[in-house]
N, C-alpha and C. Protein backbone atom coordinates (compact mmCIF):
# COMPACT_ATOMS: atom_id res chain seq x y z
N UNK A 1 -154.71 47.06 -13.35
CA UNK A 1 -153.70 47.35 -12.34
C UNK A 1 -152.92 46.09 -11.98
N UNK A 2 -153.60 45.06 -12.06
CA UNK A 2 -152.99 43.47 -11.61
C UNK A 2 -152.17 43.37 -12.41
N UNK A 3 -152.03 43.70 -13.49
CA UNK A 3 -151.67 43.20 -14.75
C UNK A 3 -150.07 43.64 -14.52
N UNK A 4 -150.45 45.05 -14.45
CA UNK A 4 -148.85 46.08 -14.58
C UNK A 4 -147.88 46.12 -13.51
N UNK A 5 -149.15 45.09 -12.24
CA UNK A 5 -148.54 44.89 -11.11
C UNK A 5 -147.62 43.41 -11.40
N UNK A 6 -147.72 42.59 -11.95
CA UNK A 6 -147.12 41.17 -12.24
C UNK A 6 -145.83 41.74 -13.54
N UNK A 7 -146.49 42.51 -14.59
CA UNK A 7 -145.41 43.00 -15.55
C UNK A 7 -143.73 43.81 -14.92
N UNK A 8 -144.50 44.49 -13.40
CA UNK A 8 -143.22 45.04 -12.98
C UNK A 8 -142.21 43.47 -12.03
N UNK A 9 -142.93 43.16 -11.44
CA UNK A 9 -142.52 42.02 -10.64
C UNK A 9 -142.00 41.34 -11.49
N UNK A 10 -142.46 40.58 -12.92
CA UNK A 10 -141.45 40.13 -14.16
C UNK A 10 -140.39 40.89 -14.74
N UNK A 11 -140.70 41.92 -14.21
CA UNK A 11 -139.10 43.05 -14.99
C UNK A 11 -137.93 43.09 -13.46
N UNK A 12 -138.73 42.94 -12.53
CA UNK A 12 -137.71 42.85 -11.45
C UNK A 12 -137.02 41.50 -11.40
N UNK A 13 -137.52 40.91 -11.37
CA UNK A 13 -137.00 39.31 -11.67
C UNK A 13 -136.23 39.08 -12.33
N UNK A 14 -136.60 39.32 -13.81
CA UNK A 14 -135.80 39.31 -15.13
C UNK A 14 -134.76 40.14 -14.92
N UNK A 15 -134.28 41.67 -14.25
CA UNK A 15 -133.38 42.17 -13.46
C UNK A 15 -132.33 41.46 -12.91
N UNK A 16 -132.90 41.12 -11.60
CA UNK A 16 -132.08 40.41 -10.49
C UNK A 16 -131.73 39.09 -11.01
N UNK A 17 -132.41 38.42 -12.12
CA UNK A 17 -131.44 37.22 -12.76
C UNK A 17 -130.44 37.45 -13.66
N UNK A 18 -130.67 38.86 -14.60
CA UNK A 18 -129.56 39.44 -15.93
C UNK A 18 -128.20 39.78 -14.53
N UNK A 19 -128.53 40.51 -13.16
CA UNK A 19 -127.49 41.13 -12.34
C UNK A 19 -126.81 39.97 -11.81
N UNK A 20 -127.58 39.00 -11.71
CA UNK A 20 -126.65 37.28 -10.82
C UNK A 20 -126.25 36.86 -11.70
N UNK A 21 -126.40 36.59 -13.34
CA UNK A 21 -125.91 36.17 -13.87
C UNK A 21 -124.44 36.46 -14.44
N UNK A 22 -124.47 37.61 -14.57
CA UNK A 22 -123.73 38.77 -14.69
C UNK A 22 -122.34 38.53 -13.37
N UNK A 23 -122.88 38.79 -12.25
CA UNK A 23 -121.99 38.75 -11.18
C UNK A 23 -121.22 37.51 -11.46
N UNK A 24 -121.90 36.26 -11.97
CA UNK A 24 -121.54 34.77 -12.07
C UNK A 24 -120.07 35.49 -12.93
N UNK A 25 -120.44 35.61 -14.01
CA UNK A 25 -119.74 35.88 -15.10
C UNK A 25 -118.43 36.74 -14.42
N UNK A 26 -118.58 37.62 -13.98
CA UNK A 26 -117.63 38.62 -13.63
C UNK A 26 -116.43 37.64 -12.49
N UNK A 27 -117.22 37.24 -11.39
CA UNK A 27 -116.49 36.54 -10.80
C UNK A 27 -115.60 35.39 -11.09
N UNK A 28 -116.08 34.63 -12.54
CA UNK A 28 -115.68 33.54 -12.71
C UNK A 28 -114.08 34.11 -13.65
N UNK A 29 -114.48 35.27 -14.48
CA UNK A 29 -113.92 35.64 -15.18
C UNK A 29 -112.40 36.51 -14.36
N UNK A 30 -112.54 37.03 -13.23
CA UNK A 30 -111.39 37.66 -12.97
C UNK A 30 -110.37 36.86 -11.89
N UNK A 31 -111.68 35.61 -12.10
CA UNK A 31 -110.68 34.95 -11.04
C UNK A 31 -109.64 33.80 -11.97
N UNK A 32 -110.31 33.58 -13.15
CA UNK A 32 -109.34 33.62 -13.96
C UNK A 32 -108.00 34.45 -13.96
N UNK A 33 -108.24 35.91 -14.30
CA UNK A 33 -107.14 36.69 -14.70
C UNK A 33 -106.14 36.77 -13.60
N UNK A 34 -106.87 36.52 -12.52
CA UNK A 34 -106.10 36.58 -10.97
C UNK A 34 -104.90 35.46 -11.40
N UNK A 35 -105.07 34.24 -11.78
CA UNK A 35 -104.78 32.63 -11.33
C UNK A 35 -103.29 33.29 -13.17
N UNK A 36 -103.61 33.76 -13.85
CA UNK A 36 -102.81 33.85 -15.20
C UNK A 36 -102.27 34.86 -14.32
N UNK A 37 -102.38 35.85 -13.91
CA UNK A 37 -101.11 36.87 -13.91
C UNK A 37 -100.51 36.41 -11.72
N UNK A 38 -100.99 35.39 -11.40
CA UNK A 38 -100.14 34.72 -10.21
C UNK A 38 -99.12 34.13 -11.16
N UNK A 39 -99.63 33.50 -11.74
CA UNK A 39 -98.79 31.89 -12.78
C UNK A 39 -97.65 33.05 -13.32
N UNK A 40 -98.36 34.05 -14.31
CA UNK A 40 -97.10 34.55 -14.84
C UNK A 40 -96.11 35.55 -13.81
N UNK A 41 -96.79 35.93 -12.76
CA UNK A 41 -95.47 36.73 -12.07
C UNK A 41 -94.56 35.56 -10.94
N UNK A 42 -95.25 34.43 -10.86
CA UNK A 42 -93.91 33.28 -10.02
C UNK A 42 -93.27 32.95 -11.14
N UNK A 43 -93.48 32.91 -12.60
CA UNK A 43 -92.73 32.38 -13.85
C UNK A 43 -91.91 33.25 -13.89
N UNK A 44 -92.19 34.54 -13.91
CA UNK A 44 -91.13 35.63 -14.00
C UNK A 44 -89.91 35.67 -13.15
N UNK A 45 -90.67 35.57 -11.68
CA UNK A 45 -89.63 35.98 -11.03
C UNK A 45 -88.63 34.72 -10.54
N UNK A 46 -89.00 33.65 -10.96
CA UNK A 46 -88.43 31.89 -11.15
C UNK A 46 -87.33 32.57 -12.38
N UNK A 47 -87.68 32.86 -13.09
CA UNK A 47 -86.22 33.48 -14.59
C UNK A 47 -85.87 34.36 -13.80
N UNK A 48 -86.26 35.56 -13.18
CA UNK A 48 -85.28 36.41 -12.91
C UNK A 48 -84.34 35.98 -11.84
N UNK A 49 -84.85 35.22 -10.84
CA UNK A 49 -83.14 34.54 -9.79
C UNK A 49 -82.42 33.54 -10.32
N UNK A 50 -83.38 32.89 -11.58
CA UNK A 50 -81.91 31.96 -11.98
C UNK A 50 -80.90 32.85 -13.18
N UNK A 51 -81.62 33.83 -13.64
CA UNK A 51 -80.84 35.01 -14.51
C UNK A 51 -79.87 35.44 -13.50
N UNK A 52 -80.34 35.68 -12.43
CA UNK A 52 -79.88 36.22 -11.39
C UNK A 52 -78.36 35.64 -10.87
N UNK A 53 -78.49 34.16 -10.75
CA UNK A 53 -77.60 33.43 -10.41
C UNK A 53 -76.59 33.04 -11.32
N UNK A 54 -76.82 33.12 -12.61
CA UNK A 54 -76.16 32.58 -13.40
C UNK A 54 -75.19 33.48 -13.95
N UNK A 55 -75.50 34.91 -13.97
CA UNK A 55 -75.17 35.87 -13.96
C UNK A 55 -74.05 36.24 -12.92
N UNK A 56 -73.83 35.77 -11.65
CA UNK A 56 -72.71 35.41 -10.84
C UNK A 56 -71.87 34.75 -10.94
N UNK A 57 -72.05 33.79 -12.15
CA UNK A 57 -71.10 32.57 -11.65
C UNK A 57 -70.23 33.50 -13.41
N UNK A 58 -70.84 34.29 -14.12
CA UNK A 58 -70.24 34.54 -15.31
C UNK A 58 -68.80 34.68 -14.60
N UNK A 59 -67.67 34.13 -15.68
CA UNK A 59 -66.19 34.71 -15.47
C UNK A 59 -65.64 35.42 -16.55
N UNK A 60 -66.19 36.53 -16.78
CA UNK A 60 -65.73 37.68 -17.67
C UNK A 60 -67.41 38.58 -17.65
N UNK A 61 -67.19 39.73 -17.65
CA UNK A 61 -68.11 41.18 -17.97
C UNK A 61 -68.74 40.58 -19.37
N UNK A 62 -67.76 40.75 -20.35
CA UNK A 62 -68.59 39.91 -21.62
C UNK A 62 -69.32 39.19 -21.75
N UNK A 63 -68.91 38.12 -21.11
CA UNK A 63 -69.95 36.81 -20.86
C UNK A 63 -71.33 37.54 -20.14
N UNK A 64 -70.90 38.24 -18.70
CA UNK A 64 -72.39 38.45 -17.93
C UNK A 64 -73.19 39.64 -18.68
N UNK A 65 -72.57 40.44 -19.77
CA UNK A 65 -73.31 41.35 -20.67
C UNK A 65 -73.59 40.11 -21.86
N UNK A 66 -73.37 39.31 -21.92
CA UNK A 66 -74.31 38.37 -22.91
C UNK A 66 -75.51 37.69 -22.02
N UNK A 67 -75.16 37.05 -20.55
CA UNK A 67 -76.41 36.49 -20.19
C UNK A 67 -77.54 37.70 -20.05
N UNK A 68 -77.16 38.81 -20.05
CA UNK A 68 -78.22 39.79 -19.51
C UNK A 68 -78.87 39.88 -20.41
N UNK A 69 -78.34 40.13 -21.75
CA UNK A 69 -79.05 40.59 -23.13
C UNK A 69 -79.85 39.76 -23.46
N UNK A 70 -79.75 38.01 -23.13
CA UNK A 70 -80.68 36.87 -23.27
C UNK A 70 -81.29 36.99 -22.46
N UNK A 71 -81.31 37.28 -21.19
CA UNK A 71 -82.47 37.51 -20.32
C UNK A 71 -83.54 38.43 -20.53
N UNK A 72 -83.02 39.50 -20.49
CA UNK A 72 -84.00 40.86 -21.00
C UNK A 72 -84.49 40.31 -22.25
N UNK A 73 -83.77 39.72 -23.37
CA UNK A 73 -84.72 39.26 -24.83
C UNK A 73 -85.64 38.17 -24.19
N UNK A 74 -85.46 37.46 -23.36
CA UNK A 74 -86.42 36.31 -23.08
C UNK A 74 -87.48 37.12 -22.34
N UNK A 75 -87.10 37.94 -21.27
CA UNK A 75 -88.80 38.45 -20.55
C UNK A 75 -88.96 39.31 -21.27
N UNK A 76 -88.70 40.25 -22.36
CA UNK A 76 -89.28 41.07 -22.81
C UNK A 76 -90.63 40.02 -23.92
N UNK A 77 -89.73 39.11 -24.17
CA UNK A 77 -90.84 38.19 -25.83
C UNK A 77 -91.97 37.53 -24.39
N UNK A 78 -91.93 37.53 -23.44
CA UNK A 78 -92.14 36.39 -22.42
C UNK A 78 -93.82 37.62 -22.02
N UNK A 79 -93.15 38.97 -21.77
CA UNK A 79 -94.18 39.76 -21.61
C UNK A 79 -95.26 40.36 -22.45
N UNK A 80 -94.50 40.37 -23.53
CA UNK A 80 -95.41 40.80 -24.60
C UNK A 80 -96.36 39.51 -25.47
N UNK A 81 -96.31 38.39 -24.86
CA UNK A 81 -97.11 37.12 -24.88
C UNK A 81 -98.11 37.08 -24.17
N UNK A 82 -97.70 37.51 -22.68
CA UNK A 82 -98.29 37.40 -21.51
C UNK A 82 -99.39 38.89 -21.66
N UNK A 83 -99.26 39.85 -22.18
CA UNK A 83 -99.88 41.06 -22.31
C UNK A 83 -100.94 40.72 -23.47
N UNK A 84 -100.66 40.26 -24.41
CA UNK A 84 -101.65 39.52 -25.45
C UNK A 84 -102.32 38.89 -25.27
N UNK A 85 -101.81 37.45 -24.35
CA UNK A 85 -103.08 36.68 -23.53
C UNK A 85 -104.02 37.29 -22.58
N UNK A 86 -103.25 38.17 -21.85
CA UNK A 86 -104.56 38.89 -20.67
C UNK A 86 -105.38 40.08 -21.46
N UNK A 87 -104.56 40.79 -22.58
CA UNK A 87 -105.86 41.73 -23.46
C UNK A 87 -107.28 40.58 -23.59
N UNK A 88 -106.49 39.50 -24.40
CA UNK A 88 -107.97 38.64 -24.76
C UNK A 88 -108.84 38.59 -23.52
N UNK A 89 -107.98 37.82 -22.55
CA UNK A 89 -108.82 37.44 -21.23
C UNK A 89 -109.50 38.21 -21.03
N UNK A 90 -109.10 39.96 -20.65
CA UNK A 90 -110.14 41.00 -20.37
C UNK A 90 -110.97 41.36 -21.76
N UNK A 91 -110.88 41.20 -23.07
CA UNK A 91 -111.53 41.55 -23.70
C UNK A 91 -112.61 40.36 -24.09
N UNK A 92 -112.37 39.16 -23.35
CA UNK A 92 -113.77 38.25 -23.13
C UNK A 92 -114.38 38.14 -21.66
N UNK A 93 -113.36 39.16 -21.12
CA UNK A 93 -114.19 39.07 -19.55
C UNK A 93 -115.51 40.11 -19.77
N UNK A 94 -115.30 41.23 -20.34
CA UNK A 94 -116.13 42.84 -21.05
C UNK A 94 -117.10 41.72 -21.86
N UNK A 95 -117.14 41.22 -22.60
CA UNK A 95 -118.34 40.61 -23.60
C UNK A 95 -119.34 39.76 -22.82
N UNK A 96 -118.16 38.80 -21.97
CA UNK A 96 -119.53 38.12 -21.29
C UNK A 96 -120.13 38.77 -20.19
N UNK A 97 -119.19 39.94 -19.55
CA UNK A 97 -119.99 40.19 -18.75
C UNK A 97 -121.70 41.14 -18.81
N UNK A 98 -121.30 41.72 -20.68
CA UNK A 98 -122.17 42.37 -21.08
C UNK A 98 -123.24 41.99 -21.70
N UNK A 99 -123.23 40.62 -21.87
CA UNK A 99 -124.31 39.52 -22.44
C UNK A 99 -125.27 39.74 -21.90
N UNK A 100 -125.54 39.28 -20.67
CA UNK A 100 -127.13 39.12 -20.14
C UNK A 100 -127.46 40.55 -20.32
N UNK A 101 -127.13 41.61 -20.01
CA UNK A 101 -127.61 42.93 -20.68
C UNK A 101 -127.75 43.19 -21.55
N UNK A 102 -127.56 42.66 -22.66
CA UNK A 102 -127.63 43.64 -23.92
C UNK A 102 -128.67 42.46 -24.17
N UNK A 103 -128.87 41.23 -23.59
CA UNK A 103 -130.39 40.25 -24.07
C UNK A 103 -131.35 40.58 -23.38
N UNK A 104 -131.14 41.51 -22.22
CA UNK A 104 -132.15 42.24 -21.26
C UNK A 104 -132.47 43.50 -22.65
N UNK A 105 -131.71 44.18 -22.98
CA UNK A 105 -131.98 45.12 -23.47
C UNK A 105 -132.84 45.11 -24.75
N UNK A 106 -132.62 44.11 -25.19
CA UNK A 106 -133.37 43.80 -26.44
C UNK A 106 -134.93 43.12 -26.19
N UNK A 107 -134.83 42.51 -25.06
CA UNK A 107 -136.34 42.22 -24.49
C UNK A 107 -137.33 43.26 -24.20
N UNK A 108 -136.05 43.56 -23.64
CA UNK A 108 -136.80 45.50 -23.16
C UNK A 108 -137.69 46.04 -24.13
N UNK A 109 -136.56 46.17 -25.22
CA UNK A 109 -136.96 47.30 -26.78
C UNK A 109 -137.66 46.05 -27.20
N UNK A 110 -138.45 45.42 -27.27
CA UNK A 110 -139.03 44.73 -28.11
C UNK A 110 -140.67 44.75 -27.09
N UNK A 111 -140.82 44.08 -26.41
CA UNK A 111 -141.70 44.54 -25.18
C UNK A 111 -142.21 46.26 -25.45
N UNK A 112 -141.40 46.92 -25.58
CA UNK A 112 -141.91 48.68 -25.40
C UNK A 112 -142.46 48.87 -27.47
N UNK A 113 -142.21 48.35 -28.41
CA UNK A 113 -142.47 48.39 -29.08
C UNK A 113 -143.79 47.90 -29.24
């Protein structure tokens, strides 16, 4: 009985360190994604008032239908950069956060074997 009594107390442990570690991970990781998509929406909206402005001072329609078309081509290449970097970000925020579990899990299945 002692025995299975210390084996659960080591599985609770081993628990509550895979869940803190985990939390570590999660937290460290979105506060990342927080700090990249602050950075990229003051970058954005820094191009869009000087698009904005420059776009006023045009003296002809032609001209301000050319700055627009460079603008829109610049945040469109600008977003689809920015959408590529944060896939990765979240698709290494998902891995590490799933690490200490899936090394819990394999302790597990190896232990029950």
């Amino acid at each position: 009985m002692v025995k299975n009594f210390e084996d659960l107390q080591k599985i609770s442990k081993d628990n509550m360190d895979v869940t803190m570690k985990s939390f570590g991970t999660v937290s460290k990781s979105a506060q990342a994604i927080m700090v990249e998509v602050t950075d990229y929406s003051k970058k954005a909206f820094e191009q869009s008032t000087a698009a904005t402005e420059k776009l006023f001072g045009a003296k002809s329609i032609d001209k301000a239908f050319e700055m627009q078309t460079e603008y829109a081509k610049g945040a469109y290449e600008s977003y689809v950069s920015e959408a590529a970097k944060l896939g990765e970000m979240f698709q290494d925020f998902f891995k590490e956060t799933y690490k200490p579990f899936e090394t819990f899990a394999a302790k597990a299945t190896a232990a029950a074997k």
